[in-house]
Structures are given as structure tokens and as C-alpha cells.
Protein backbone atom coordinates (compact mmCIF):
# COMPACT_ATOMS: atom_id res chain seq x y z
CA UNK A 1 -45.98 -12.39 33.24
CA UNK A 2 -49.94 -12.52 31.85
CA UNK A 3 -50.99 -15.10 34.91
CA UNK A 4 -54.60 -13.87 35.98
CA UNK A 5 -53.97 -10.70 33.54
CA UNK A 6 -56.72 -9.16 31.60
CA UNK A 7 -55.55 -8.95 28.11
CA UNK A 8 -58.30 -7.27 25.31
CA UNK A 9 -57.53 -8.69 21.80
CA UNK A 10 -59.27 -6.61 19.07
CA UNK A 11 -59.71 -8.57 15.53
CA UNK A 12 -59.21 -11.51 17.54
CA UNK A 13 -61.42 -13.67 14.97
CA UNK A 14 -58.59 -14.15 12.28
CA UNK A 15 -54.44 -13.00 11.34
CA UNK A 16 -52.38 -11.97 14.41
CA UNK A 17 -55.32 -11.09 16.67
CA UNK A 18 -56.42 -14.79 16.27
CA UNK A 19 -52.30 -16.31 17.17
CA UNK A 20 -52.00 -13.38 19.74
CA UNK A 21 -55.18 -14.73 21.37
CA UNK A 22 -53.84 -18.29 21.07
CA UNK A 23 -50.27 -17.15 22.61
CA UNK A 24 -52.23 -14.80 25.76
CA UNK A 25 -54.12 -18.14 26.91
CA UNK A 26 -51.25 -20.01 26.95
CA UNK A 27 -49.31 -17.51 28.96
CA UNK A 28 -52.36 -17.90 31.44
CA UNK A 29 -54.14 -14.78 30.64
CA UNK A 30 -58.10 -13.66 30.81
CA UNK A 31 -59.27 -12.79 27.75
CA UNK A 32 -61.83 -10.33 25.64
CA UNK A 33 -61.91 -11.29 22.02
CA UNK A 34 -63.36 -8.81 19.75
CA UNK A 35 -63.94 -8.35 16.27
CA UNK A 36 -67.23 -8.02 13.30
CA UNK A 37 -67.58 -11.47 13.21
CA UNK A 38 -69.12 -13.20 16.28
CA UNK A 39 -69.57 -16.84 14.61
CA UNK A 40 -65.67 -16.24 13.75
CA UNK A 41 -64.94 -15.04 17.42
CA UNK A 42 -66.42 -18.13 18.70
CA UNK A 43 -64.60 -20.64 16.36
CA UNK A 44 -61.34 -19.20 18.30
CA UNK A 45 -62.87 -19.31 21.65
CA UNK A 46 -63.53 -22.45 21.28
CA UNK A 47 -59.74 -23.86 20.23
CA UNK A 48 -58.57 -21.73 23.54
CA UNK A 49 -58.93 -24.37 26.63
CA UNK A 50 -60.01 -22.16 29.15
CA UNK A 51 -62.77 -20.82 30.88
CA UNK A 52 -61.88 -17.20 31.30
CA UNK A 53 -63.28 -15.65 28.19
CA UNK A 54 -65.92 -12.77 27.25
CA UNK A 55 -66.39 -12.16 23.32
CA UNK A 56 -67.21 -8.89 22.51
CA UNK A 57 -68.62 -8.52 18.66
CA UNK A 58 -68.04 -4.97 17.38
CA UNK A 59 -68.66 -3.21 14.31
């Protein structure tokens, strides 16, 4: 259902924004990640095993 989707996860970097990421890349989904915290954005990217990522840091 999210195959080659675009899916934008606000306070992705901890909480439910953080599983929903986790749950979106496994359903094969591209993802933006944002949230205040970009060192806290990339910890997440970085447990997702995919290329198809942009982090967005936002206050």
C-alpha cells in the first residue's frame, strides 16, 4: 500500500513519529523525517535500511 509512496513524518526523532517512521520503511515507503532535533533525526535515519530519505530539521 506505501510501495514508492512519499510519506512526511513530523516529530519523527522520538515517541510515535520515531515507530511510525520505523513501520513506513518497512512498508516500502520514501520518507521525510522532521522534527527540532537534527542529531536525533539522524540517529533514526540511520536504524531505517534504506536509501530513500530527506531529514528536514524544523523549529
Amino acid at each position: 500500500m506505501f510501495q514508492d509512496k512519499v510519506v512526511w513524518i513530523t516529530g519523527a526523532s522520538a515517541g510515535i513519529g520515531e515507530a511510525v517512521a520505523y513501520e513506513m520503511a518497512h512498508a516500502g515507503a520514501k520518507l521525510v523525517l522532521s522534527a527540532r532535533r537534527e542529531d536525533e533525526l539522524l540517529r533514526v535515519a540511520g536504524n531505517i535500511d534504506t536509501d530513500d530519505i530527506l531529514i528536514l530539521p524544523f523549529d
